[in-house]
Protein backbone atom coordinates (compact mmCIF):
# COMPACT_ATOMS: atom_id res chain seq x y z
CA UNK A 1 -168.99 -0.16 -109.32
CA UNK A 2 -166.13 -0.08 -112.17
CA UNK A 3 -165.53 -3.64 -111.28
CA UNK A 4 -169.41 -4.77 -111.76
CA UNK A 5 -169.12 -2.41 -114.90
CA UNK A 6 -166.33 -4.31 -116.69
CA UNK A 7 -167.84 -7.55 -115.76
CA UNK A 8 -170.85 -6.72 -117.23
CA UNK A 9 -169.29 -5.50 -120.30
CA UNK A 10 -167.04 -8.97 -120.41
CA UNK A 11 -170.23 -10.80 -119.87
CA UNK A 12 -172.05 -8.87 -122.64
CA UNK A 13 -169.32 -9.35 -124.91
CA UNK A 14 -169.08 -12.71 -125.29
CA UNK A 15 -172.29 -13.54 -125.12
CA UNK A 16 -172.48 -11.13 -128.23
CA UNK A 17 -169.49 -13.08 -129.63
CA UNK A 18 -170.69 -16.42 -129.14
CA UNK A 19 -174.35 -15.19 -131.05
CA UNK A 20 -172.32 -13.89 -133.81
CA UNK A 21 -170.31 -16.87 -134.58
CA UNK A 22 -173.46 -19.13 -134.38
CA UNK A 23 -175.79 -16.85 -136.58
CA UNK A 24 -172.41 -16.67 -139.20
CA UNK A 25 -172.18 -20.92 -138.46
CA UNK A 26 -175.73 -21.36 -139.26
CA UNK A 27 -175.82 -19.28 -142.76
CA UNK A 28 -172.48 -20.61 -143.69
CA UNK A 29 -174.10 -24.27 -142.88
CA UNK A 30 -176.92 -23.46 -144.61
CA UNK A 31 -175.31 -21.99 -147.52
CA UNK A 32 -173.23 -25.09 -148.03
CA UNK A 33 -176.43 -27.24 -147.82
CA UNK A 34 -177.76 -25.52 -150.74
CA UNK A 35 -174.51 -25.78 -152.97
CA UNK A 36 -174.55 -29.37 -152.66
């Protein structure tokens, strides 16, 4: 059970990770569309 737990949790967070750093990669993108 701890095992599937911390899995889970490992999954979870990088899947949270990865969203995180795209959303912040898209608005940084976009911001530096609309400067130049």
């Amino acid at each position: 059970m701890l095992a599937i737990t911390m899995t889970q949790g490992w999954m979870i967070g990088i899947i949270a990770f990865m969203a995180v750093f795209g959303i912040c990669a898209g608005v940084f993108s976009a911001l530096g569309k609309k400067r130049k």
